[in-house]
Protein backbone atom coordinates (compact mmCIF):
# COMPACT_ATOMS: atom_id res chain seq x y z
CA UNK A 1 83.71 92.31 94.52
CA UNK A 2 83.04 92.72 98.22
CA UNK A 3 85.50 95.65 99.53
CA UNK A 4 86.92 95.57 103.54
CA UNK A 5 87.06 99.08 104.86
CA UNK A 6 89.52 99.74 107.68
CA UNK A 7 90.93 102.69 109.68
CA UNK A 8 93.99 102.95 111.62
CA UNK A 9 96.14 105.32 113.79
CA UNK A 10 99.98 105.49 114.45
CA UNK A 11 101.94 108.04 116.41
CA UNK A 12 103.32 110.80 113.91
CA UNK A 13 106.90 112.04 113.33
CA UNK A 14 105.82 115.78 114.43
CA UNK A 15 105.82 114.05 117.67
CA UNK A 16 102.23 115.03 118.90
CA UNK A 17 99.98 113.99 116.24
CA UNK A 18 98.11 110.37 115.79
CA UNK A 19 98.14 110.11 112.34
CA UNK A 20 95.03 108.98 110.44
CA UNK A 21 95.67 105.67 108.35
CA UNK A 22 93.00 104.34 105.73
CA UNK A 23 92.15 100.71 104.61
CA UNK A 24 90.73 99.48 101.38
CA UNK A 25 91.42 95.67 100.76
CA UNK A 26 89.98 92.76 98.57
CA UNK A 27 87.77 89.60 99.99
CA UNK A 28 89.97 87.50 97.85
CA UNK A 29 93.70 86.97 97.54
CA UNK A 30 95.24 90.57 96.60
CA UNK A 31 98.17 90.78 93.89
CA UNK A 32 99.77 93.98 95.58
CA UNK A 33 99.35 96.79 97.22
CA UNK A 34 98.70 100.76 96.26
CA UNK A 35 99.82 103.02 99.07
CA UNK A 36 98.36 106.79 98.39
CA UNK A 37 100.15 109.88 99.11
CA UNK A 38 97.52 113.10 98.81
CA UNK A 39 98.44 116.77 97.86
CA UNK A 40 98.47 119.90 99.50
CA UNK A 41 95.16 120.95 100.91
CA UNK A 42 93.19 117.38 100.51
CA UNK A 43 93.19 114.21 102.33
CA UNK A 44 92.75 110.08 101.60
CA UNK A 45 88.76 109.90 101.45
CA UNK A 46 89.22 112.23 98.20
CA UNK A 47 90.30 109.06 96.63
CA UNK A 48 88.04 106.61 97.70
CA UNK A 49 86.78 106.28 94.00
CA UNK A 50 90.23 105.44 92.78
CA UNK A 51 91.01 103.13 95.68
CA UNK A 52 87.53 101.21 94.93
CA UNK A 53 88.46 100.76 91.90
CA UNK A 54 92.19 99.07 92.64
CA UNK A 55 90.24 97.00 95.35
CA UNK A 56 87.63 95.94 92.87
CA UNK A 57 90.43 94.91 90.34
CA UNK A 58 92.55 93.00 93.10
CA UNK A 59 94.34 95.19 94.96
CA UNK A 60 94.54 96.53 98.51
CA UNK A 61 94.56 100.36 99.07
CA UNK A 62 95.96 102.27 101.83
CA UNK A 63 97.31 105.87 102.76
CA UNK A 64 97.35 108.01 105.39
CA UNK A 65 96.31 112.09 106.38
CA UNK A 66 99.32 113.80 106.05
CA UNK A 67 100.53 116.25 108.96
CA UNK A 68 98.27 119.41 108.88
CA UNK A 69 95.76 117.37 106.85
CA UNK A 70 92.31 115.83 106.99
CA UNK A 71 92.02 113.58 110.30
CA UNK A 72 95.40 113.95 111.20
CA UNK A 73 95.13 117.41 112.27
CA UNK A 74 94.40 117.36 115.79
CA UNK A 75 91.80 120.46 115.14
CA UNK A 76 91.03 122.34 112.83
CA UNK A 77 93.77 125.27 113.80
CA UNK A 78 96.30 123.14 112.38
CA UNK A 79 94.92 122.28 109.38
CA UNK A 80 97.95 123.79 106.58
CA UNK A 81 100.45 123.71 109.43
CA UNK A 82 103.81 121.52 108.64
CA UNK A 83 106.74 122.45 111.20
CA UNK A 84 109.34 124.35 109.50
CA UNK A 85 112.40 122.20 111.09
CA UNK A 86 112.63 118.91 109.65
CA UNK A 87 108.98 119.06 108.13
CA UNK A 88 109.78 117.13 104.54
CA UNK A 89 111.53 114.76 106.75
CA UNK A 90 108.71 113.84 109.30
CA UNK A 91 106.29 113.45 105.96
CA UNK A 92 108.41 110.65 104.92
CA UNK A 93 108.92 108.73 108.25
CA UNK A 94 105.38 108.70 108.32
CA UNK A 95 104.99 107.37 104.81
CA UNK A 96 107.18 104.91 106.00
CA UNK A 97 105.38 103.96 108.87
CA UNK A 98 102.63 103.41 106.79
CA UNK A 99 104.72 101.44 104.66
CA UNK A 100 105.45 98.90 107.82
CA UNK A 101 101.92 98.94 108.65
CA UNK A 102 100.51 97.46 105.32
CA UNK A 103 103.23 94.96 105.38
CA UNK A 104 102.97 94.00 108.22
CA UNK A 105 98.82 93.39 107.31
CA UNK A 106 100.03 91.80 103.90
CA UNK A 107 103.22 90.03 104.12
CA UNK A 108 105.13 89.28 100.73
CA UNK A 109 102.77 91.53 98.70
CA UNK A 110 104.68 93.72 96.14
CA UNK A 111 103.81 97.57 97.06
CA UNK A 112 103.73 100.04 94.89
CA UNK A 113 103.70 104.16 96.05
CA UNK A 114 101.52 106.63 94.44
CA UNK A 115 102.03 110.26 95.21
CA UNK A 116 99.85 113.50 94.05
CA UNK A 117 101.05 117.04 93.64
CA UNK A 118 102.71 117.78 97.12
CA UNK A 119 102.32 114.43 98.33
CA UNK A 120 104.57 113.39 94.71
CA UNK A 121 107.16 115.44 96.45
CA UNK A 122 107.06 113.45 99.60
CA UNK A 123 107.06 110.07 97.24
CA UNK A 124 110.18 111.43 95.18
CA UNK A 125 111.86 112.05 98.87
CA UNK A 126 110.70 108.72 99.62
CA UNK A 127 111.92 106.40 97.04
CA UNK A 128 115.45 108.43 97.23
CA UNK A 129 115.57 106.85 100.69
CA UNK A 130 113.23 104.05 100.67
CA UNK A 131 112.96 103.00 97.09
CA UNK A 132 114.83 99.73 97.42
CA UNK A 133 111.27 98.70 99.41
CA UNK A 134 108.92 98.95 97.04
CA UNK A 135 107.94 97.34 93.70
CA UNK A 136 107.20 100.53 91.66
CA UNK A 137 107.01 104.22 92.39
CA UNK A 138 103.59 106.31 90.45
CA UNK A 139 104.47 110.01 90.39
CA UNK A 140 101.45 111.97 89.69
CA UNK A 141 100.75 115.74 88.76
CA UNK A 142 104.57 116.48 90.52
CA UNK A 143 106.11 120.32 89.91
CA UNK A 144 108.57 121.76 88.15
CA UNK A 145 112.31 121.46 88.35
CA UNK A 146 113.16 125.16 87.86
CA UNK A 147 110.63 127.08 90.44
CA UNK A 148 112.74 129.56 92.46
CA UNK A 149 112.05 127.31 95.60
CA UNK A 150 115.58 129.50 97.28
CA UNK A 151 113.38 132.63 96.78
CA UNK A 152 110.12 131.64 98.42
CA UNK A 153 111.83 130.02 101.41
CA UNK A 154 113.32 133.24 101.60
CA UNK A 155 110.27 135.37 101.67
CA UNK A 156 108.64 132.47 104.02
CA UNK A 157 112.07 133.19 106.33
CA UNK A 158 111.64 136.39 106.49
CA UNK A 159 107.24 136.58 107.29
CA UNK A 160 108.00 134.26 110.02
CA UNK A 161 110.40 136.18 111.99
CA UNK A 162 108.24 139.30 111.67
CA UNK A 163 105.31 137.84 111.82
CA UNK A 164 105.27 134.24 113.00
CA UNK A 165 105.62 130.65 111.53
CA UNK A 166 101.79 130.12 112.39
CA UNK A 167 100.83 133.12 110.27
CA UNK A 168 98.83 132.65 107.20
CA UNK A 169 100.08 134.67 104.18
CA UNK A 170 97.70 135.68 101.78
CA UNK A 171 100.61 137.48 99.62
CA UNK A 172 102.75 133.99 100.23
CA UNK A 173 99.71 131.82 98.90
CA UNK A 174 98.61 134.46 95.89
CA UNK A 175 102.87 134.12 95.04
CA UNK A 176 102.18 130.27 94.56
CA UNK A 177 98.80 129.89 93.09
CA UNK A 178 97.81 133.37 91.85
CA UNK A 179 99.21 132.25 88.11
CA UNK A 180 97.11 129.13 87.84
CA UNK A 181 93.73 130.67 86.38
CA UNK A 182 95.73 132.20 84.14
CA UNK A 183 95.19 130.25 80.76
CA UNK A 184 91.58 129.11 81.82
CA UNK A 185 90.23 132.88 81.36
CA UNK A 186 88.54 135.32 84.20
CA UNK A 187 85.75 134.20 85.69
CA UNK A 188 86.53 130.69 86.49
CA UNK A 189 86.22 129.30 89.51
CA UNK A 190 88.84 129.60 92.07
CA UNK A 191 89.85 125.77 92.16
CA UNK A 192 88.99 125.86 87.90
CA UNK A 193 93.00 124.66 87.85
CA UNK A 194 92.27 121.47 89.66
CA UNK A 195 90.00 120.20 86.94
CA UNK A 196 87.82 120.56 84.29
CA UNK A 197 84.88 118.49 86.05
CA UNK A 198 83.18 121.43 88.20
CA UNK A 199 80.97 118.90 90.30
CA UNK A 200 84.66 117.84 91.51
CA UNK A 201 85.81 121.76 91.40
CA UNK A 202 82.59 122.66 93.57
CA UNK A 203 83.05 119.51 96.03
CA UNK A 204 86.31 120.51 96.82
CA UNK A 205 85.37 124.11 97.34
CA UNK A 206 82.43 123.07 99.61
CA UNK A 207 85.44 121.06 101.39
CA UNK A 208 86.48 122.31 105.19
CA UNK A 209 89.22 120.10 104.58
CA UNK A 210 90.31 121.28 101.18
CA UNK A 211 89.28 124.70 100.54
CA UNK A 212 88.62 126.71 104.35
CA UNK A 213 92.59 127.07 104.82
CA UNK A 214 95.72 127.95 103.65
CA UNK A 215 99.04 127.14 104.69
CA UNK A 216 100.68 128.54 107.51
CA UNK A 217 104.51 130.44 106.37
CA UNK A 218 106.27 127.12 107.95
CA UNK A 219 104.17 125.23 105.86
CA UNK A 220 104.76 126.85 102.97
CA UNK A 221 108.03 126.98 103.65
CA UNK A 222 108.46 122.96 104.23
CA UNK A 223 106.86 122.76 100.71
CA UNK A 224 109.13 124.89 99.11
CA UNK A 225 111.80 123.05 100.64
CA UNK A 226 110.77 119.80 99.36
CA UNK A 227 110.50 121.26 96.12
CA UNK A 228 113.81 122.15 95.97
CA UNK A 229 115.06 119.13 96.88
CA UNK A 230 113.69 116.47 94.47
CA UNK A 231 114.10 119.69 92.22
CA UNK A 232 118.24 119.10 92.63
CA UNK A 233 119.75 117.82 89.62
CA UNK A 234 121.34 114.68 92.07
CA UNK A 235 118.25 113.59 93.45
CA UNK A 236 117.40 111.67 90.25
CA UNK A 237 120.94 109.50 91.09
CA UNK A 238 119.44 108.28 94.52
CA UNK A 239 116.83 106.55 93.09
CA UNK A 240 117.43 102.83 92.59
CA UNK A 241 117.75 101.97 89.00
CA UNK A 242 115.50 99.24 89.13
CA UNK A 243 112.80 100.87 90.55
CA UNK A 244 109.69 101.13 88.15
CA UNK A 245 108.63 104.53 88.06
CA UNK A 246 105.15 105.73 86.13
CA UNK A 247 105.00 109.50 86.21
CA UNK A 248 102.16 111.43 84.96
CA UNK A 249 100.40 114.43 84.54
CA UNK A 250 97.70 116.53 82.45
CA UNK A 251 98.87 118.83 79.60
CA UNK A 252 97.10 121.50 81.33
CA UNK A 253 98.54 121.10 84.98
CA UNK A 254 99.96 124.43 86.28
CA UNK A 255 101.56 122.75 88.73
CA UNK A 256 104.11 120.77 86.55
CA UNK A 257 104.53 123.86 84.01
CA UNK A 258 101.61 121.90 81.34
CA UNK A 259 103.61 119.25 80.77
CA UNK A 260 107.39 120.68 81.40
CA UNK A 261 107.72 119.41 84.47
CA UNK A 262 107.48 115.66 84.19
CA UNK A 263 108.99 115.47 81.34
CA UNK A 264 112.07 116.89 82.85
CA UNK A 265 111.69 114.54 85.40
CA UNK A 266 111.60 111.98 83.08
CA UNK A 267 114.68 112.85 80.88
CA UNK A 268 116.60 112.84 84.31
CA UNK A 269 115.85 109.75 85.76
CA UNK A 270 116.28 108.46 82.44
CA UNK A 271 120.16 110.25 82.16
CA UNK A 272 120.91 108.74 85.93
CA UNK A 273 120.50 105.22 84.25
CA UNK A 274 116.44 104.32 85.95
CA UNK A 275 115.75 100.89 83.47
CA UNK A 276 111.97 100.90 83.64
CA UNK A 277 110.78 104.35 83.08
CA UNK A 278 107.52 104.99 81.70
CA UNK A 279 105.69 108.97 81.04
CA UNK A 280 101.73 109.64 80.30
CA UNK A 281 100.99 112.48 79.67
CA UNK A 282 97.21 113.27 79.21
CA UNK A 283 95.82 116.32 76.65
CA UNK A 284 93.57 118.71 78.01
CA UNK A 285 93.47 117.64 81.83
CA UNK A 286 94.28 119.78 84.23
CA UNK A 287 96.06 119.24 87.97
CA UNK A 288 94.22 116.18 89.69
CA UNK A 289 94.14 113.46 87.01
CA UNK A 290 92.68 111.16 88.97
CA UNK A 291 89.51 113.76 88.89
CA UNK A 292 88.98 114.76 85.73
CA UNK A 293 86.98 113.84 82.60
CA UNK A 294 87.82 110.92 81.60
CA UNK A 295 89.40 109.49 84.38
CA UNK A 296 88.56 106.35 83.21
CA UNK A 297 91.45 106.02 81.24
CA UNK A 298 94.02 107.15 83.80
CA UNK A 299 92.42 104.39 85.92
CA UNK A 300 93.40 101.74 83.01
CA UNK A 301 96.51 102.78 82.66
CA UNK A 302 97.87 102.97 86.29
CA UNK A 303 96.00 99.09 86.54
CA UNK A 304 97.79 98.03 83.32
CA UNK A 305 101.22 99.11 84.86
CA UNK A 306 100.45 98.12 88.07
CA UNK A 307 99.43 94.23 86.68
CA UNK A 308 102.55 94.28 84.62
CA UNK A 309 104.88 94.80 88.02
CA UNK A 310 102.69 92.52 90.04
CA UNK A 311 102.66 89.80 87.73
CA UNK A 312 99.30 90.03 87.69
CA UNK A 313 98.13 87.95 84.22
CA UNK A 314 95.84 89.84 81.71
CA UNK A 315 92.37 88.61 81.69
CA UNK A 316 91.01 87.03 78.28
């Protein structure tokens, strides 16, 4: 199947940033639509795999460079920079106006929101506001519910008035990853966590747009702060109980505690009364499931769900 490529641009909620939008849709008549929300320290075109193969099975793709991120950055200084004010807030509007865009592009298509690692936070903030919009919400690799997210906006609080919201904490960034390695052994590689597929774990440390930054204190800060708010034990009751929600992860991602994570998530969506609820979780992968060995299968299962919200009939 032939596959359309597209770009687009729309002003962003930081209020001096065009955000970058991306495109991937079907020749023929689509059954939905898959927007993308990317993690912390990545962009869109790392998914252009995944996206190719939604398109290829029917579906049009889109998603967007997050503030600080990829194409969206207006240079390279502000690459890991989210404002500190209001930062979890502009993510969403600009989810949202990616949202409008795609509709707009493909009216009466059901969409469906995907979010990795950070950008899982943003969805989760997302569907609390915006859920009653979309068809089904995919929450992939998200964190834990009981990080001390008061304690690192703290320490983020504090760097920045010494030292600047701009700065970039090395001690701040070793407090948030520096545990990751820790049951893959010494000597991995630094990225190791990410996956176990090290053509992936050496793209993405050969990656200006990945791996040649870390956040700024405001940025971590904004993170943390998301954190702690889909990490709230009433954020699970703003979600609209007929919302589909897929949420998955790899035994072995750091990230969501190796498994702890999304299954809290899970039990609590499932205690504020969320009908269609469905949990994969996937032995032996790590953080980006979408990356790892034997992807394959995480690609069948997100287009199995995905067919069963769209309507989308099985083929023979």
């Amino acid at each position: 199947m032939s596959i359309i490529f597209s770009e687009c641009t729309f002003a962003s909620s930081d209020g001096k940033s065009r955000a970058a939008g991306f495109i991937w849709a079907p020749e023929t008549k689509p059954a939905g639509v898959v927007q993308l929300s990317h993690g912390m320290n990545e962009y869109i075109g790392r998914y252009s795999v995944f996206a190719e193969f939604l398109c290829s099975n029917g579906y049009v793709v889109c998603g967007h460079d997050h503030i600080g991120h990829g194409h969206t950055a207006p240079c390279d200084a502000e690459l890991g920079h989210l404002p500190r004010r209001g930062g979890g807030d502009m993510l969403v509007e600009d989810l949202h106006k990616m949202t409008r865009i795609i509709k707009e592009k493909n009216p009466g298509l059901p969409v469906f929101l995907l979010g990795h690692s950070m950008g899982s936070f943003v969805a989760r903030l997302y569907i609390s506001k915006y859920g009653t919009g979309l068809h089904g919400a995919i929450i992939v690799g998200t964190g834990r519910c009981d990080q001390p997210t008061g304690l690192g906006k703290s320490v983020c609080r504090a760097t920045g008035l010494v030292r600047g919201g701009r700065t970039r904490s090395k001690l701040i960034n070793k407090l948030a990853f520096g545990s990751y390695l820790k049951r893959i052994g010494k000597g991995a590689p630094e990225f190791a966590w990410l996956s176990r597929d090290m053509d992936i774990v050496e793209k993405y440390s050969s990656d200006k747009y990945c791996s040649s930054f870390i956040f700024t204190v405001d940025g971590f800060y904004t993170l943390f702060d998301m954190l702690g708010q889909v990490s709230r034990p009433g954020w699970a009751g703003t979600i609209p109980k007929t919302l589909p929600v897929l949420i998955m992860s790899g035994t072995e991602d750091p990230v969501g505690g190796y498994g702890r994570g999304p299954q809290e998530v899970y039990r609590r969506l499932l205690a504020a009364g969320v009908g269609d609820l469905t949990l994969s979780l996937y032995p032996g992968m790590r953080h980006e499931i979408l990356n790892e060995i034997g992807r394959e299968k995480v690609f069948a299962d997100i287009l199995e769900w995905l067919n069963k919200r769209a309507g989308v009939a099985r083929p023979e």
